[in-house]
C-alpha atoms as a PDB file:
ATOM      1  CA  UNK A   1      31.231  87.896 -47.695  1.00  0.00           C
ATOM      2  CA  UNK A   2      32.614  85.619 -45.337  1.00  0.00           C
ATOM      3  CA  UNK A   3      31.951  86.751 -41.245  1.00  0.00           C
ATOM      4  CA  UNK A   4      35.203  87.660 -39.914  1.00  0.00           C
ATOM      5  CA  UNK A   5      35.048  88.044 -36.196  1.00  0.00           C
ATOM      6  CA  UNK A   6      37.652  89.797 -34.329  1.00  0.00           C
ATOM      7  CA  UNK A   7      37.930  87.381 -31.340  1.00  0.00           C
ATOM      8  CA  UNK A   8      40.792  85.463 -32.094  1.00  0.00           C
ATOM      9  CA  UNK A   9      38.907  82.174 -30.607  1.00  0.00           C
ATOM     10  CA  UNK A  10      37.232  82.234 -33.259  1.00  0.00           C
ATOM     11  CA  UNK A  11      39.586  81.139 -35.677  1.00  0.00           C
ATOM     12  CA  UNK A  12      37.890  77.524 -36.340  1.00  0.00           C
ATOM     13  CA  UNK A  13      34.124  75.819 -35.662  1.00  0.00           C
ATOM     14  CA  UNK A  14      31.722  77.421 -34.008  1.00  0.00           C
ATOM     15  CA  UNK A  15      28.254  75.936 -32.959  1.00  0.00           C
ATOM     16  CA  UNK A  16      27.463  74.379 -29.819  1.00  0.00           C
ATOM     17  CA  UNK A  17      24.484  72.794 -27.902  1.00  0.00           C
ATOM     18  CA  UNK A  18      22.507  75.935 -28.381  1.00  0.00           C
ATOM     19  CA  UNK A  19      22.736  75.211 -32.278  1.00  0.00           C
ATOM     20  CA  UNK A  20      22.320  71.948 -32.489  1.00  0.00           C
ATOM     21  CA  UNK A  21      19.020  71.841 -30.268  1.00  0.00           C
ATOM     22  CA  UNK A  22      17.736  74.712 -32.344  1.00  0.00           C
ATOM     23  CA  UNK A  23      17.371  71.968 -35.187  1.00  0.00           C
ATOM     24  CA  UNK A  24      15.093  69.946 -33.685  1.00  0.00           C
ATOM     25  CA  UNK A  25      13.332  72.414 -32.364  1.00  0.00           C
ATOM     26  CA  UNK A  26      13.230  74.009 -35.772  1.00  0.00           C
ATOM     27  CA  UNK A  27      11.641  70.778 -37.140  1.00  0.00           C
ATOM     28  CA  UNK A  28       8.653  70.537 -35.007  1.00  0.00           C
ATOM     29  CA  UNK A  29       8.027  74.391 -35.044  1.00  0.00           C
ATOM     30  CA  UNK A  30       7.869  74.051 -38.568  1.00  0.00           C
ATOM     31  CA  UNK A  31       5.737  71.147 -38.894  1.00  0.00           C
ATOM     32  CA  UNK A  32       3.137  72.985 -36.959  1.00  0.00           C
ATOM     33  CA  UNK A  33       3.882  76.194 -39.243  1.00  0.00           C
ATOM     34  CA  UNK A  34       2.709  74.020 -42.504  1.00  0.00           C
ATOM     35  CA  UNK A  35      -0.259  72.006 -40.374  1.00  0.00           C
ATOM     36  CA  UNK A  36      -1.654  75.728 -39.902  1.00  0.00           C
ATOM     37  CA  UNK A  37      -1.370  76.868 -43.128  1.00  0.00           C
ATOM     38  CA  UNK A  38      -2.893  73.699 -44.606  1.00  0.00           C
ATOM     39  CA  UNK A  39      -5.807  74.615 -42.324  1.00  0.00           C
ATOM     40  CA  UNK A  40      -5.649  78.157 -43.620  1.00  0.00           C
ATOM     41  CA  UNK A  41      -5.875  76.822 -47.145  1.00  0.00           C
ATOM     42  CA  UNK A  42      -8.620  74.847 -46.461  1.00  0.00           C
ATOM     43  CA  UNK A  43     -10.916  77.318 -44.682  1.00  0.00           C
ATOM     44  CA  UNK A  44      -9.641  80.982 -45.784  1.00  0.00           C
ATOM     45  CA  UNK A  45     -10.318  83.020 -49.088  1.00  0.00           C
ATOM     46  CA  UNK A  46      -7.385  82.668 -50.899  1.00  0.00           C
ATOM     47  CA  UNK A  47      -7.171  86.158 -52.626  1.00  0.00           C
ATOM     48  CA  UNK A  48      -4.010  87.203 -50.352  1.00  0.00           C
ATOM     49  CA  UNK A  49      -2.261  84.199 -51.084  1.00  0.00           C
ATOM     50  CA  UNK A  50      -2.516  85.214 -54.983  1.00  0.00           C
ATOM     51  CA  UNK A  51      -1.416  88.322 -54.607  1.00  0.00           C
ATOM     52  CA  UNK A  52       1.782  87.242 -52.582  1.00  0.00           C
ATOM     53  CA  UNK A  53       2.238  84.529 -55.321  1.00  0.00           C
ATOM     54  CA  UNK A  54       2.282  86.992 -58.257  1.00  0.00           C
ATOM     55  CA  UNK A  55       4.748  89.467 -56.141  1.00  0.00           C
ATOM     56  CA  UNK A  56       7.485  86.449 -55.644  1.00  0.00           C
ATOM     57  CA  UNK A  57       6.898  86.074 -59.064  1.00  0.00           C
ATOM     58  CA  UNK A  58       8.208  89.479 -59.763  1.00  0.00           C
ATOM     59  CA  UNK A  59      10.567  89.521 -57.135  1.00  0.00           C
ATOM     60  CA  UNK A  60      12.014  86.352 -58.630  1.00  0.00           C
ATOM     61  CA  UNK A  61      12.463  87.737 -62.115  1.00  0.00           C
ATOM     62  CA  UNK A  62      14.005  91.120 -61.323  1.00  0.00           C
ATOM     63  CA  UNK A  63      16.325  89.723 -58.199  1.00  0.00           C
ATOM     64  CA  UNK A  64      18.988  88.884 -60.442  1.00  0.00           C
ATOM     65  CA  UNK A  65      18.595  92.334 -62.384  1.00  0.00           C
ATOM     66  CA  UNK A  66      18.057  94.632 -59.199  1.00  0.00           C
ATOM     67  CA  UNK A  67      20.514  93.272 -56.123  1.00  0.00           C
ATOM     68  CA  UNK A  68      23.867  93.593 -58.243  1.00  0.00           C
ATOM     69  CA  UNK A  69      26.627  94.510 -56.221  1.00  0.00           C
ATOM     70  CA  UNK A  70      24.169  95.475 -52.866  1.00  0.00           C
ATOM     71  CA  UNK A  71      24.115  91.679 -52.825  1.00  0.00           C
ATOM     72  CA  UNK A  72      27.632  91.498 -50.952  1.00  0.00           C
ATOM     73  CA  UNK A  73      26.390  94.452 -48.536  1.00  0.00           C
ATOM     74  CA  UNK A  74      22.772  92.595 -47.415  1.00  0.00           C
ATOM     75  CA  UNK A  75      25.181  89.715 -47.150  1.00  0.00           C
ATOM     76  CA  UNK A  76      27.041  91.368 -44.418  1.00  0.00           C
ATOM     77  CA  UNK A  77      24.457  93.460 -43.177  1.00  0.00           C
ATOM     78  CA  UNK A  78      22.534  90.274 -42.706  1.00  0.00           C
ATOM     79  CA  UNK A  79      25.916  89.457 -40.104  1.00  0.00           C
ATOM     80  CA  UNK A  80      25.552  92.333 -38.402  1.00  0.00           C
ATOM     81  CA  UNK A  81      21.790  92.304 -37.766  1.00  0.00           C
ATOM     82  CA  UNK A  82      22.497  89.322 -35.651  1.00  0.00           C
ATOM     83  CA  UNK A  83      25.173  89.772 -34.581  1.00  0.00           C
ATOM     84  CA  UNK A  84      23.764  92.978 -32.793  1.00  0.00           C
ATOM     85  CA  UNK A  85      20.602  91.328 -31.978  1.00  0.00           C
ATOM     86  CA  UNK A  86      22.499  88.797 -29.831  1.00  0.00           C
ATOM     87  CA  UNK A  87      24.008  91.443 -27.986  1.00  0.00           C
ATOM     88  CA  UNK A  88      27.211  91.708 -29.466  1.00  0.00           C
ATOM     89  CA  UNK A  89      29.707  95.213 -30.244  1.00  0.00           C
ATOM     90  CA  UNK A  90      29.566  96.195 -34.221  1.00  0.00           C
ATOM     91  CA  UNK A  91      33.151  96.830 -35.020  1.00  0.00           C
ATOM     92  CA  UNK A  92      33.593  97.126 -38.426  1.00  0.00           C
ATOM     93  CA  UNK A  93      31.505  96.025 -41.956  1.00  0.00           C
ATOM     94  CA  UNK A  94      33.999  96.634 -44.903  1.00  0.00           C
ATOM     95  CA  UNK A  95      33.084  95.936 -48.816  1.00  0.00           C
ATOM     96  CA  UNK A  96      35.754  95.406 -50.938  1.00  0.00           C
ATOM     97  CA  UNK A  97      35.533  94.413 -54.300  1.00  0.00           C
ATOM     98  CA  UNK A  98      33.479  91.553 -55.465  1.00  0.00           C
ATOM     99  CA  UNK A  99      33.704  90.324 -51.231  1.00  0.00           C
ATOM    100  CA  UNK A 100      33.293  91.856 -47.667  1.00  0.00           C
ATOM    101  CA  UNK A 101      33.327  91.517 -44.212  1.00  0.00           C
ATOM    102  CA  UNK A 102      31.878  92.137 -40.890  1.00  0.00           C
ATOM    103  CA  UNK A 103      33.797  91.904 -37.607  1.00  0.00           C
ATOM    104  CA  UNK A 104      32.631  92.034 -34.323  1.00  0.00           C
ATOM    105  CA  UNK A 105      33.581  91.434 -30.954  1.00  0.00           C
ATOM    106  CA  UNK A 106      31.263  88.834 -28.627  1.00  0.00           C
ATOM    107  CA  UNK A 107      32.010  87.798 -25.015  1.00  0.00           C
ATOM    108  CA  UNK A 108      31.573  84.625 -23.510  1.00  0.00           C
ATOM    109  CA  UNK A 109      27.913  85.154 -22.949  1.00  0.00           C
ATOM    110  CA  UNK A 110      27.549  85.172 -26.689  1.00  0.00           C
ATOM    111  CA  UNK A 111      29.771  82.938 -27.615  1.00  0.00           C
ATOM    112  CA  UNK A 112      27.605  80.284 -28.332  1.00  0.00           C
ATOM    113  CA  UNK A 113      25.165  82.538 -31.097  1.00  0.00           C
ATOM    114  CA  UNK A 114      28.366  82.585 -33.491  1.00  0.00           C
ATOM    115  CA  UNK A 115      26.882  79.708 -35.513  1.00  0.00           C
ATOM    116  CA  UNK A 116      23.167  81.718 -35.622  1.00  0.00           C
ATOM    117  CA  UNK A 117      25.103  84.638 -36.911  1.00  0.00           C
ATOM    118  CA  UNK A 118      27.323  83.257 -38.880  1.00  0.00           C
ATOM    119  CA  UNK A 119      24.178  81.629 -40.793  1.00  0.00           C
ATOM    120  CA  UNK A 120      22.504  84.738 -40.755  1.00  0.00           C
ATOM    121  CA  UNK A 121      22.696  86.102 -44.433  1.00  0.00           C
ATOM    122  CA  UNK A 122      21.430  82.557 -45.682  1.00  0.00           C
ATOM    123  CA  UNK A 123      17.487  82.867 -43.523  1.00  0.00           C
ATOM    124  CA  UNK A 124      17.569  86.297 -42.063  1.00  0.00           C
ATOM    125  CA  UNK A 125      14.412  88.475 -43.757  1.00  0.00           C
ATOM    126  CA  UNK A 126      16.404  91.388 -44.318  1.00  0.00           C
ATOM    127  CA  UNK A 127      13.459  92.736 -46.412  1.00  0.00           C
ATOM    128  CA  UNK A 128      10.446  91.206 -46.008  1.00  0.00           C
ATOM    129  CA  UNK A 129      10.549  92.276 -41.621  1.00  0.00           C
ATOM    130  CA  UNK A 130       9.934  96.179 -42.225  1.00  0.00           C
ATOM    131  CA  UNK A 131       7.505  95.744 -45.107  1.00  0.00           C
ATOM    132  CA  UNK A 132       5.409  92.923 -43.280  1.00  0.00           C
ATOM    133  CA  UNK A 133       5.442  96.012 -40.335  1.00  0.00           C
ATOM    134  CA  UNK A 134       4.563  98.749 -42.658  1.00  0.00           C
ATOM    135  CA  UNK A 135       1.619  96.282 -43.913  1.00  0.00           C
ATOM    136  CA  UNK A 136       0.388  97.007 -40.251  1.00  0.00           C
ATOM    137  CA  UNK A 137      -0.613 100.421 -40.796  1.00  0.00           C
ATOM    138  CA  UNK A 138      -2.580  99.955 -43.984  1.00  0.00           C
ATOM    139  CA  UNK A 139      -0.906 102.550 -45.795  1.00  0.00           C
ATOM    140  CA  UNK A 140      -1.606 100.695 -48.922  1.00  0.00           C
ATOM    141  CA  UNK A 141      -3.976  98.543 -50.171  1.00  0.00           C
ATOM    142  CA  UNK A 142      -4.813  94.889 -48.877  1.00  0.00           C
ATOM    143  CA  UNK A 143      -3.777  94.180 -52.520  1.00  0.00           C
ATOM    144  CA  UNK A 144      -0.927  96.022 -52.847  1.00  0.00           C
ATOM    145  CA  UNK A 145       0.877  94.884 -49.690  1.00  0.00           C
ATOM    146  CA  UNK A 146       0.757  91.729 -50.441  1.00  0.00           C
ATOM    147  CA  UNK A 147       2.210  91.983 -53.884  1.00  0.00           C
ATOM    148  CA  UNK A 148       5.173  93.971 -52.299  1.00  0.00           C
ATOM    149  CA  UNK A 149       5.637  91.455 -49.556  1.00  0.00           C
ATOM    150  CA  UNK A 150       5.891  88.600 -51.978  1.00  0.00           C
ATOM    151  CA  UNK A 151       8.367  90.480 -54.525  1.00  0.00           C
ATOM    152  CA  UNK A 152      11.060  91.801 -50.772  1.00  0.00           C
ATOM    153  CA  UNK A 153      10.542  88.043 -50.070  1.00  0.00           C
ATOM    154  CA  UNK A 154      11.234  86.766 -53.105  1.00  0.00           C
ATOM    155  CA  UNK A 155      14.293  89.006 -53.396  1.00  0.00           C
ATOM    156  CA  UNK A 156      15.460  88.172 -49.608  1.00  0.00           C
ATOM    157  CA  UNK A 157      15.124  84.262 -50.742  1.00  0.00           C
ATOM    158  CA  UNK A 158      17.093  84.909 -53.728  1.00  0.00           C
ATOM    159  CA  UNK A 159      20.033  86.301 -51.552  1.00  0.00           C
ATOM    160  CA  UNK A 160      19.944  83.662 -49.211  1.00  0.00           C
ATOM    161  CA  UNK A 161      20.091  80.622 -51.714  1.00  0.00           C
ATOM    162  CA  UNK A 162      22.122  82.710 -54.172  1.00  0.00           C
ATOM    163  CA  UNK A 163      25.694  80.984 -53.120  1.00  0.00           C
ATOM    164  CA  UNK A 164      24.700  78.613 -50.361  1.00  0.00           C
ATOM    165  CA  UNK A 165      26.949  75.572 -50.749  1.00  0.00           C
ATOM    166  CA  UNK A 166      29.849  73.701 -49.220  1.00  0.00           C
ATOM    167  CA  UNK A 167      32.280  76.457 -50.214  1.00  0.00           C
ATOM    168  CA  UNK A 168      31.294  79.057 -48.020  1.00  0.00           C
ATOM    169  CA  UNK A 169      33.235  79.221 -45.093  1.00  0.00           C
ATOM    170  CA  UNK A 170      30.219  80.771 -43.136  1.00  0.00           C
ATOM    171  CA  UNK A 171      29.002  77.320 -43.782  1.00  0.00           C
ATOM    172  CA  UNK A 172      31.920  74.605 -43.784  1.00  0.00           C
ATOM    173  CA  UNK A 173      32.866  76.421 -40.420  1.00  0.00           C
ATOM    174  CA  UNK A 174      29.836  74.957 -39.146  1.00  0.00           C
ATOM    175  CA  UNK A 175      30.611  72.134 -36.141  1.00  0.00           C
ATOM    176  CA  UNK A 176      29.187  68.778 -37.871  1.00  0.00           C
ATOM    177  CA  UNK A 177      29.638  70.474 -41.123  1.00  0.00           C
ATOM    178  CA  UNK A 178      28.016  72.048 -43.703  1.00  0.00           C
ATOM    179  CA  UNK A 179      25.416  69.627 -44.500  1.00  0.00           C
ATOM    180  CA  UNK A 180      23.732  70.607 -41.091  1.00  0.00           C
ATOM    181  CA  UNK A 181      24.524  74.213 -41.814  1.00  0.00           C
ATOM    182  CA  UNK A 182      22.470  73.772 -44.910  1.00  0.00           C
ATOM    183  CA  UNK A 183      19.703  71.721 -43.073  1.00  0.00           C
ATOM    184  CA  UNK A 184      19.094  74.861 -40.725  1.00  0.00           C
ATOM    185  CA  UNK A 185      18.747  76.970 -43.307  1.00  0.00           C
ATOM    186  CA  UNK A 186      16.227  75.187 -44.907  1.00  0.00           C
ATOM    187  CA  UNK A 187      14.660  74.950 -41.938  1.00  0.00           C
ATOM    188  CA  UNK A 188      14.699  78.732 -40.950  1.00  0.00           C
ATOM    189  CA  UNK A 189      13.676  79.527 -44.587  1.00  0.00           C
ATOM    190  CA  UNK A 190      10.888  77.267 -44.168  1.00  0.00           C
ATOM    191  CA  UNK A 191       9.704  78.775 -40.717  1.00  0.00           C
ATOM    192  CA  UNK A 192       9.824  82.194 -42.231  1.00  0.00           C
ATOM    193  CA  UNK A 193       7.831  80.742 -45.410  1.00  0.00           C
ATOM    194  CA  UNK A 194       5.052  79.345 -43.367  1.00  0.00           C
ATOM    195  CA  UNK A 195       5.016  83.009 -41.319  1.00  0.00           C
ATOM    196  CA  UNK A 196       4.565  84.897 -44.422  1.00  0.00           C
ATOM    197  CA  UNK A 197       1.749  82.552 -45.974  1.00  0.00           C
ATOM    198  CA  UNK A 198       0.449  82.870 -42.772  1.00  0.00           C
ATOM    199  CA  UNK A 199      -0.125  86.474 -43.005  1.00  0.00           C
ATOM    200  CA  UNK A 200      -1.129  86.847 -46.255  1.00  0.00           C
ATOM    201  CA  UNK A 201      -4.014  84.602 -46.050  1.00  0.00           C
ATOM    202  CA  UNK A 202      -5.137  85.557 -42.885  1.00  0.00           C
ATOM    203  CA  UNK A 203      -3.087  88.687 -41.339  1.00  0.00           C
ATOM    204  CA  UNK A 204      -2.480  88.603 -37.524  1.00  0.00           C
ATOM    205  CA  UNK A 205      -4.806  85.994 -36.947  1.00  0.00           C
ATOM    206  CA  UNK A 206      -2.752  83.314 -39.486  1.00  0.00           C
ATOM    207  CA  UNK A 207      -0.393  83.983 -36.829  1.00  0.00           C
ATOM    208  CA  UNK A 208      -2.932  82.772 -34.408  1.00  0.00           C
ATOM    209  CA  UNK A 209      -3.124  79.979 -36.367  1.00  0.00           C
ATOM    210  CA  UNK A 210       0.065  78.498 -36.197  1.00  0.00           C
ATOM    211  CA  UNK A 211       0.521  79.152 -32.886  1.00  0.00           C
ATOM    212  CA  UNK A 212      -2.550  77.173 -31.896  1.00  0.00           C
ATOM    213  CA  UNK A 213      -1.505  74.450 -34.495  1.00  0.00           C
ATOM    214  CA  UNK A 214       1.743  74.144 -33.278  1.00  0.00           C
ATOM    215  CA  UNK A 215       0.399  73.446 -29.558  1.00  0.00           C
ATOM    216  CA  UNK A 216      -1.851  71.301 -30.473  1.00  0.00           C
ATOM    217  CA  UNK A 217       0.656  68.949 -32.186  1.00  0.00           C
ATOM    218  CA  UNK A 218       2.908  69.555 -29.215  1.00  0.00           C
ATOM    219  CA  UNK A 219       0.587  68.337 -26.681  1.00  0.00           C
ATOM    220  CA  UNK A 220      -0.581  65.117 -28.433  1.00  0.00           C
ATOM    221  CA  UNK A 221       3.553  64.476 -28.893  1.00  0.00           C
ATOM    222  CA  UNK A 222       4.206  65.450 -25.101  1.00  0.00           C
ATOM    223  CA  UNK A 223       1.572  65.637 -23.097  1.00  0.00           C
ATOM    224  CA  UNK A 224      -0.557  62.726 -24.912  1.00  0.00           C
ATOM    225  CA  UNK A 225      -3.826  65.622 -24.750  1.00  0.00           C
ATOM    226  CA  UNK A 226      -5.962  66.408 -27.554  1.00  0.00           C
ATOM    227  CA  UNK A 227      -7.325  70.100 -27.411  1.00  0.00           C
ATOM    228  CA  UNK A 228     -11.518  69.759 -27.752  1.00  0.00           C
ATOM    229  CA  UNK A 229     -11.817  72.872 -28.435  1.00  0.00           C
ATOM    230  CA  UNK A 230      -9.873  74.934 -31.430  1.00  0.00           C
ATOM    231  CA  UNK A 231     -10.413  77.612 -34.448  1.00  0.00           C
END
C-alpha cells in the first residue's frame, strides 16, 4: 500500500514549501468552509442534510463488510489519481497479497507534489467525486442522491482513516514527520466534509456559500474590509 516511486531521488522525505504552505492555507479555507455551513444550518431546510446523515450511517456500517480486499486497490488507485492529476507518467500499480504499489515517474516540475500524492489515499474522494457529478443530472431523486452521497462518503472516509498512523511510510516519509502528515489530512478531510454538507443542504449554491464566507473572513483578516452586502 505504500507509494513506491520509481525515481530513485525519491528514496527518503519528500515535502517542500509547496506542502507546508498548503497547511495554512488549508486552515483558513476550512474555517470559512464551517462559517458557511453554520450559516447554511441556520437559514436552510435541513431535509438534505438528513438524508446525507442516514446514508453515512449506512455507509459506515457496511464499509467494513463491503471494501474487503478492494481496500488495498482504492489505496493505490487513490496514488495514482494524483499522481496523474499532477502531471506525472503512470508506470505501474501492482497488488500483491494483503499490500500493493504504485510507481510512477515525476520530473523536476513535479517534484515538489510527491508529498500531495503520497497523502493521497488518506483525503482523496475516490467515491464521493463521480456520484456528487452524477447528482448533477438528477437522474435520481433529491432524496435518493443524497442518501448515496452520504453512504460513497462514508465508505471513502472509512478508507482514508482505516490505517492512518505513524507506521505508514506514506506518512512517516513526510518532511517534519508524520504528525503534520496527519494534520493535513485532517485538514483535507475536513475541507471535503464542509464541501459535501455544503451541497446537500443547499446544492450549487452551498457552494456559493462558502465561497462568499470564506472571502469575507479573508478580507476582514487581510484587507481589514467588511463586505455590506452578502447572502
Amino acid at each position: 500500500m505504500n507509494r513506491k516511486p520509481t525515481n530513485d531521488k525519491v528514496g527518503g522525505k519528500v515535502g517542500g514549501l509547496a506542502f507546508f504552505l498548503s497547511i495554512p492555507a488549508l486552515f483558513l479555507i476550512v474555517t470559512g468552509a464551517l462559517l458557511g455551513i453554520l450559516y447554511l444550518i441556520k437559514t436552510k431546510e435541513m431535509s438534505g442534510l438528513w438524508w446525507l446523515l442516514i446514508g453515512m450511517t449506512i455507509g459506515f456500517l457496511i464499509s467494513p463488510i463491503i471494501i474487503g480486499k478492494l481496500y488495498v486497490f482504492m489505496h493505490e488507485v487513490k496514488h495514482a489519481i494524483v499522481a496523474s492529476l499532477a502531471g506525472n507518467k503512470w508506470k505501474k500499480l501492482t497488488i500483491d497479497g494483503g499490500g500493493g504499489a504504485y510507481e510512477y515517474s515525476y520530473t523536476k516540475k513535479t517534484a515538489h507534489l510527491n508529498a500531495f500524492i503520497a497523502l493521497a489515499p488518506y483525503w482523496f474522494p475516490l467515491l464521493t467525486v463521480p456520484v456528487a457529478l452524477f447528482g448533477l443530472t438528477k437522474a435520481i431523486s433529491y432524496e435518493g442522491i443524497r442518501l448515496l452521497l452520504g453512504a460513497v462518503f462514508a465508505i471513502d472516509l472509512y478508507t482514508g482513516f482505516k490505517d492512518l498512523g505513524p507506521h505508514q511510510s506514506d506518512l512517516s516519509n513526510i518532511r517534519g514527520g508524520s504528525s503534520v502528515a496527519i494534520l493535513y489530512v485532517i485538514l483535507m478531510n475536513a475541507l471535503t466534509t464542509a464541501l459535501v454538507l455544503a451541497w446537500a443542504i443547499s446544492g450549487l449554491n452551498g457552494f456559493s456559500e462558502i465561497t462568499y464566507h470564506l472571502w469575507d473572513l479573508c478580507s476582514k483578516l487581510f484587507l481589514n474590509t467588511i463586505p455590506t452586502t452578502g447572502q
